[in-house]
N, C-alpha and C. Protein backbone atom coordinates (compact mmCIF):
# COMPACT_ATOMS: atom_id res chain seq x y z
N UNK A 1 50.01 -23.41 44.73
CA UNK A 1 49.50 -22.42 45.66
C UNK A 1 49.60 -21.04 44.99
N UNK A 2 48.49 -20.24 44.92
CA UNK A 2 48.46 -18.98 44.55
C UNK A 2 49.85 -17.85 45.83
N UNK A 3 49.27 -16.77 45.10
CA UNK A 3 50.24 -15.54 45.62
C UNK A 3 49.29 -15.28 46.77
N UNK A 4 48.15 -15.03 46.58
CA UNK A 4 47.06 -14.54 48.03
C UNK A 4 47.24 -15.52 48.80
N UNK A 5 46.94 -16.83 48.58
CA UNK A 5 47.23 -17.96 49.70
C UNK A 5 48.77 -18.09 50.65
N UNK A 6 49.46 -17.56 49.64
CA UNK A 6 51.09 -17.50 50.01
C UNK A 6 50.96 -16.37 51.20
N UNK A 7 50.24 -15.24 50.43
CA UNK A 7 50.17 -14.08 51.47
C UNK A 7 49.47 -14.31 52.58
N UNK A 8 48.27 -14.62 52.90
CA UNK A 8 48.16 -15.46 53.97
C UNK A 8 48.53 -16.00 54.99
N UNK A 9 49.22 -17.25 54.73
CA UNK A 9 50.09 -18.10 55.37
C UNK A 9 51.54 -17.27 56.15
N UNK A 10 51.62 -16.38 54.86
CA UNK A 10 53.34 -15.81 55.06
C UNK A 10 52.66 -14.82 56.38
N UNK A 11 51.23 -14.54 57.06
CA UNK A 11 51.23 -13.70 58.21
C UNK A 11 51.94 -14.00 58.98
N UNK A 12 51.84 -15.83 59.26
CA UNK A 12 52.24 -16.68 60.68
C UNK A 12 53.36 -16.48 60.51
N UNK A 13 54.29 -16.64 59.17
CA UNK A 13 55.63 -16.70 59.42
C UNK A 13 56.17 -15.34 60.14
N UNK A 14 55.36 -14.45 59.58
CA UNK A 14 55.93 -13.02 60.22
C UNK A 14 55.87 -12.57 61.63
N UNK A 15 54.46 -13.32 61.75
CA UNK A 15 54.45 -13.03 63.56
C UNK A 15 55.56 -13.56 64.03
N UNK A 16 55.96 -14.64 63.77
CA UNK A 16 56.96 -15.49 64.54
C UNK A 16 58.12 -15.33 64.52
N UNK A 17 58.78 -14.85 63.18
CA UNK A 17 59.38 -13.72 62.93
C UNK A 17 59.91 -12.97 64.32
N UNK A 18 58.50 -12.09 64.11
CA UNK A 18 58.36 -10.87 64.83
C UNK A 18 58.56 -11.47 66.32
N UNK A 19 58.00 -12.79 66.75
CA UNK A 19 58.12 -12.85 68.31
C UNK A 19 59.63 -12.90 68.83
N UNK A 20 60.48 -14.05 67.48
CA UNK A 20 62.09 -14.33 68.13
C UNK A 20 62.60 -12.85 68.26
N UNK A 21 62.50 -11.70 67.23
CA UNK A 21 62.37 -10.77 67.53
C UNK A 21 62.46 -10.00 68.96
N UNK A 22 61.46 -9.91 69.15
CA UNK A 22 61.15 -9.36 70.69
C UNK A 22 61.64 -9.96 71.40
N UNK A 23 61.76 -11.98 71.28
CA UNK A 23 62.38 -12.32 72.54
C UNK A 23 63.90 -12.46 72.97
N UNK A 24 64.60 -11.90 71.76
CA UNK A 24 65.87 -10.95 71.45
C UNK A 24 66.12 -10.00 72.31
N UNK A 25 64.89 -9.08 71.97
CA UNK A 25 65.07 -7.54 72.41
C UNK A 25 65.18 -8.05 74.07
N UNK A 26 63.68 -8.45 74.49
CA UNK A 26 63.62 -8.67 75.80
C UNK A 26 64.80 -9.31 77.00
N UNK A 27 65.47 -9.76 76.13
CA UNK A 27 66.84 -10.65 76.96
C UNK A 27 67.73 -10.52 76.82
N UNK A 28 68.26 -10.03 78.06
CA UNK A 28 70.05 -9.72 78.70
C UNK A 28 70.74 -10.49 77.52
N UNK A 29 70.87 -11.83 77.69
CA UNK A 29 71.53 -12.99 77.55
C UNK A 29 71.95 -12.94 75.96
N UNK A 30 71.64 -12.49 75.15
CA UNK A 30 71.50 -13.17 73.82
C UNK A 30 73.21 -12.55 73.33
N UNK A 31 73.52 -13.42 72.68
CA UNK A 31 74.86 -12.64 72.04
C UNK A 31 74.82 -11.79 70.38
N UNK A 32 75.37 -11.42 70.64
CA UNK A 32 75.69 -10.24 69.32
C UNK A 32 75.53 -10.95 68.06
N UNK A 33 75.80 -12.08 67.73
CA UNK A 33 75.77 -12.51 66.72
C UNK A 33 74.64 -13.36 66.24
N UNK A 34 73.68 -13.70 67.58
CA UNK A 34 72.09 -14.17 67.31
C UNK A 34 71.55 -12.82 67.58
N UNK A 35 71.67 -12.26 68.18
CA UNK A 35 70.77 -10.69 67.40
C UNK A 35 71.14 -10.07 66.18
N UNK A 36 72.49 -10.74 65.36
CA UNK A 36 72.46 -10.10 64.35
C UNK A 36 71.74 -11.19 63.14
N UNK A 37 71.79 -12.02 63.19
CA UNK A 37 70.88 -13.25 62.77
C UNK A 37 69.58 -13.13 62.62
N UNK A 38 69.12 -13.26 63.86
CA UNK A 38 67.36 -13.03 64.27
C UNK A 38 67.27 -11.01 63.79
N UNK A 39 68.05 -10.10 63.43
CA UNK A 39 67.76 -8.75 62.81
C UNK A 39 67.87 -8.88 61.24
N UNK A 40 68.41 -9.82 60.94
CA UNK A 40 68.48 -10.30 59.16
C UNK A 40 67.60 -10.73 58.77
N UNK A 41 66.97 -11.84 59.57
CA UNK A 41 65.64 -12.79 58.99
C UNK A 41 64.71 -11.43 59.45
N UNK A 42 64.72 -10.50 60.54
CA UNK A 42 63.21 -9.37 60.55
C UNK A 42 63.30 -8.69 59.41
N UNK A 43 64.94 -8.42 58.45
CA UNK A 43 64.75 -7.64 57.35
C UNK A 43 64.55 -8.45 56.08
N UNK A 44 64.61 -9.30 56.00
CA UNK A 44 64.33 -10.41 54.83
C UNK A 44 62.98 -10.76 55.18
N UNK A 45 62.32 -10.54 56.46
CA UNK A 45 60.81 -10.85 55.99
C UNK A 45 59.91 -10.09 55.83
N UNK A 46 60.51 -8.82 55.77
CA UNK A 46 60.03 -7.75 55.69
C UNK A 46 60.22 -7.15 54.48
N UNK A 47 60.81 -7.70 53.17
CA UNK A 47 61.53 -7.64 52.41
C UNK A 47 60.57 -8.72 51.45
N UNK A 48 60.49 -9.85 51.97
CA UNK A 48 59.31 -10.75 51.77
C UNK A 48 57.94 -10.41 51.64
N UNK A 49 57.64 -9.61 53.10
CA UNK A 49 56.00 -9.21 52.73
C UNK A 49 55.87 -7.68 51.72
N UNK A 50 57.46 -7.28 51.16
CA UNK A 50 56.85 -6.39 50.37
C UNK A 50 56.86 -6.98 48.56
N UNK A 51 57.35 -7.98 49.15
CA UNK A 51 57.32 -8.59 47.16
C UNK A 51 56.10 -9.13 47.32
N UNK A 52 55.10 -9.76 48.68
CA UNK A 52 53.71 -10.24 48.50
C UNK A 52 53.02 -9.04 47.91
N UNK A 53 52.93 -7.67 48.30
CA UNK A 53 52.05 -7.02 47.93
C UNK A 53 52.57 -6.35 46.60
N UNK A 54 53.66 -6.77 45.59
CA UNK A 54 53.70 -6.54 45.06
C UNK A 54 53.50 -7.05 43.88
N UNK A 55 53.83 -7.81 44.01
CA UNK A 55 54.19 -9.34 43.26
C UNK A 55 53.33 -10.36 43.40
N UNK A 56 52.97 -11.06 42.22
CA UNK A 56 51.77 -12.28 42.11
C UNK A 56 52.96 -12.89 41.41
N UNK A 57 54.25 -13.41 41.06
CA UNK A 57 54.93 -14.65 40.90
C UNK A 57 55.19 -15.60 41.79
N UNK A 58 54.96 -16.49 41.60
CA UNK A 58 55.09 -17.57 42.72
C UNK A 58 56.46 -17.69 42.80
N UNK A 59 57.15 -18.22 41.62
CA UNK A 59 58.68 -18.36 41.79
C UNK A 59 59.64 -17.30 42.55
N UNK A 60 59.05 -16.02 42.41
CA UNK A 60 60.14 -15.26 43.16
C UNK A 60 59.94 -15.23 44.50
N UNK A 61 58.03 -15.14 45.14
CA UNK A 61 57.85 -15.34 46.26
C UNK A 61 58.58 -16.89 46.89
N UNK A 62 58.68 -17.76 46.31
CA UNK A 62 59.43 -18.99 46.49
C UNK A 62 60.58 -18.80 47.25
N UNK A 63 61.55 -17.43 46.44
CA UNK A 63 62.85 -17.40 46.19
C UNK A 63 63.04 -16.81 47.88
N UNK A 64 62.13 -15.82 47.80
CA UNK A 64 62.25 -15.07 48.86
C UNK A 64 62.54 -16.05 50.28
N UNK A 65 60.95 -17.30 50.19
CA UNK A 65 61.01 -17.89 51.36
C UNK A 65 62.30 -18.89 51.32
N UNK A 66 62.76 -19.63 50.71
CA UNK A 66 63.97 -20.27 50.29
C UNK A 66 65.49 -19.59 51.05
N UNK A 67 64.93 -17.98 51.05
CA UNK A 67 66.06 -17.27 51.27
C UNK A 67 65.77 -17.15 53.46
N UNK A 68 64.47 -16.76 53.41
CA UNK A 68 64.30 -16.52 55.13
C UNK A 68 64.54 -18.09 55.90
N UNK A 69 64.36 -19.25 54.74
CA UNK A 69 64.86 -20.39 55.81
C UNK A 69 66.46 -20.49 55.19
N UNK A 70 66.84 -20.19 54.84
CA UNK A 70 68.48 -20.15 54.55
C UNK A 70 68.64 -19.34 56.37
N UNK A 71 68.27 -18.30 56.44
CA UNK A 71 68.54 -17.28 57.35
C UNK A 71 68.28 -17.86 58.51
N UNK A 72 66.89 -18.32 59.08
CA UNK A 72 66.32 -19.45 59.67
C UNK A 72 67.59 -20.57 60.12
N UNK A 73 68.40 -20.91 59.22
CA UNK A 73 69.19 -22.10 59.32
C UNK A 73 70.04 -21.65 60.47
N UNK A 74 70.47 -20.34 59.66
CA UNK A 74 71.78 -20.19 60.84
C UNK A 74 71.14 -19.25 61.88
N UNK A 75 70.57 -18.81 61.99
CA UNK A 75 70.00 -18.59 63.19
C UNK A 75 69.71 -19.59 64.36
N UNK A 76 69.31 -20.99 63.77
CA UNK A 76 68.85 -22.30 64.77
C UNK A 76 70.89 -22.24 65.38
N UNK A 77 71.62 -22.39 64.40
CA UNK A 77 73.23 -23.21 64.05
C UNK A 77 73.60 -21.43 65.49
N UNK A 78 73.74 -20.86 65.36
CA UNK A 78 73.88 -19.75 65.91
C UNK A 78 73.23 -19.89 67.68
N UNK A 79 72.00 -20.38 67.64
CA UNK A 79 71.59 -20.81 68.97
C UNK A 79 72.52 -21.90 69.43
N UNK A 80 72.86 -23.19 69.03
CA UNK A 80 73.54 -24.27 68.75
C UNK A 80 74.87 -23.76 69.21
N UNK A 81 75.37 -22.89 68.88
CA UNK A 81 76.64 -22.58 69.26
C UNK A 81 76.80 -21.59 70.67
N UNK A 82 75.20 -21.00 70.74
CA UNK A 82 75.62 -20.46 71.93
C UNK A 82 75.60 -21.34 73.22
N UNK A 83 74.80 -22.51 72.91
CA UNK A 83 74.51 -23.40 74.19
C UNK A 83 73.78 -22.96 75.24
N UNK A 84 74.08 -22.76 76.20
CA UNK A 84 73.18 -22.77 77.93
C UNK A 84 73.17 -21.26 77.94
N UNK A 85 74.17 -20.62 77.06
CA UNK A 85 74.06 -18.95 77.27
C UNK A 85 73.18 -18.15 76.72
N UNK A 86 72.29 -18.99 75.93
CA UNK A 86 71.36 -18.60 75.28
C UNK A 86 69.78 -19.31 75.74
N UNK A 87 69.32 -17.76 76.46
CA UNK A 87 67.97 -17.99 77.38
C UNK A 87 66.81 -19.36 76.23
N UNK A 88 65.99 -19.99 77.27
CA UNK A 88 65.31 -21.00 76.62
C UNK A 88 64.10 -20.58 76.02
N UNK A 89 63.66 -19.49 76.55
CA UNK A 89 62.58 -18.41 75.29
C UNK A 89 63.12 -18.11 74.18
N UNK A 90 64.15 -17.86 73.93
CA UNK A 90 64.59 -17.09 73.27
C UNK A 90 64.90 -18.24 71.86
N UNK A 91 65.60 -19.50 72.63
CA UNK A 91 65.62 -20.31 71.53
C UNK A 91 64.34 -20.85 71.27
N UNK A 92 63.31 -21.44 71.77
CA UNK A 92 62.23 -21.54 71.25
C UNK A 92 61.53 -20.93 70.31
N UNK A 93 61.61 -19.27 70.97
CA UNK A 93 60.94 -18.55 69.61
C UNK A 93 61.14 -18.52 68.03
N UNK A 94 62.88 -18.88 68.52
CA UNK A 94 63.70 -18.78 66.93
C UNK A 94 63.42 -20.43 66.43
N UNK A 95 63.07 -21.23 67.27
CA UNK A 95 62.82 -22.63 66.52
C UNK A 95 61.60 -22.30 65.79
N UNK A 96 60.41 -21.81 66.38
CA UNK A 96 59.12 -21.40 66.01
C UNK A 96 59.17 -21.09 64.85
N UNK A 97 59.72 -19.59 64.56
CA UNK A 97 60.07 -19.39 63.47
C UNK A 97 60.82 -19.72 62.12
N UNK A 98 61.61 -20.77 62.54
CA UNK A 98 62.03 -21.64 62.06
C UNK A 98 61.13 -22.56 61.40
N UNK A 99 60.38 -23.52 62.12
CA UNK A 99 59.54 -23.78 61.62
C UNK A 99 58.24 -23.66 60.85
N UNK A 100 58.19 -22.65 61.20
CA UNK A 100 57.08 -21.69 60.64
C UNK A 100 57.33 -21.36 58.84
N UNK A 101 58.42 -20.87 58.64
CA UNK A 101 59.44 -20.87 57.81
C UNK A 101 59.46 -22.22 56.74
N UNK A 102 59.74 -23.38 57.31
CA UNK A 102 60.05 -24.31 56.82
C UNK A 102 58.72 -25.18 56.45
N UNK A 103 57.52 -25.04 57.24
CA UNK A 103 56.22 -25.29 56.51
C UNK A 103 55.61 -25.10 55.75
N UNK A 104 55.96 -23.47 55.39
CA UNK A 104 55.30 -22.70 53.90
C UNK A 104 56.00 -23.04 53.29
N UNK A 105 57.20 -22.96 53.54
CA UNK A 105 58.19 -23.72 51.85
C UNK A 105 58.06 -25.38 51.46
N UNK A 106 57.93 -26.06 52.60
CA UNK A 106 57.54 -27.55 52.10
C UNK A 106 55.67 -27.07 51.44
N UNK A 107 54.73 -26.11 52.24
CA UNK A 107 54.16 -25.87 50.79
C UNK A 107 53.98 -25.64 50.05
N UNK A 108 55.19 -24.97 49.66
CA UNK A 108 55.17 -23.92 48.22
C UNK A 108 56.06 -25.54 47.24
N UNK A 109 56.73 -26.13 48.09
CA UNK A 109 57.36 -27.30 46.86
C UNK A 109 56.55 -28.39 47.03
C-alpha cells in the first residue's frame, strides 16, 4: 500500500478517533484515566496525520499506526476495567476506533 492510500484510509481512523473523543467530552460518567487514554490516542493521531503529510515512508507510517493501536489497546483494557461505570456510547465509540485502527494495520501487514 502506498503513502496516499494510507492517507486516505488513515481519514476513517481519525474521525473515529475524533468521535470516542467527543463521546468522552460529552459524558458525566467517564473516569480520569479513559479520558486520559482516549486524549493520548487524539495526540498520537494527530501526530500520525502529520507524518502522512509529511512523509511518503511506509515503514514509519506503519510505526506510527502500530503505535495508535498499542494506545487503542489500552484504551479498550481501560473501558474493561471501568465496567457498568462507563456509559455504553462511550465504549462503543472507543471500540470503533479501535477497530478502525486495527483494519488499516492488518492492511498495512
Amino acid at each position: 500500500m502506498h503513502a496516499n492510500q494510507i492517507k486516505e484510509r488513515f481519514s476513517g481512523v481519525a474521525k473515529s478517533i475524533d468521535n470516542a473523543s467527543l463521546a468522552c467530552q460529552l459524558s458525566n460518567g467517564v473516569p480520569d484515566d479513559l479520558r486520559d487514554r482516549v486524549h493520548d490516542l487524539g495526540k498520537e493521531s494527530e501526530h500520525t496525520r502529520q507524518i502522512l503529510e509529511t512523509e511518503s515512508n511506509v515503514n514509519r507510517i506503519a510505526e506510527c499506526i502500530d503505535t495508535l493501536e498499542k494506545l487503542g489497546d489500552r484504551a479498550i483494557q481501560t473501558c474493561r476495567e471501568g465496567g457498568n461505570t462507563v456509559d455504553e456510547d462511550v465504549q462503543q465509540a472507543i471500540r470503533e476506533a479501535h477497530d478502525a485502527i486495527a483494519h488499516l494495520k492488518h492492511q498495512l501487514h
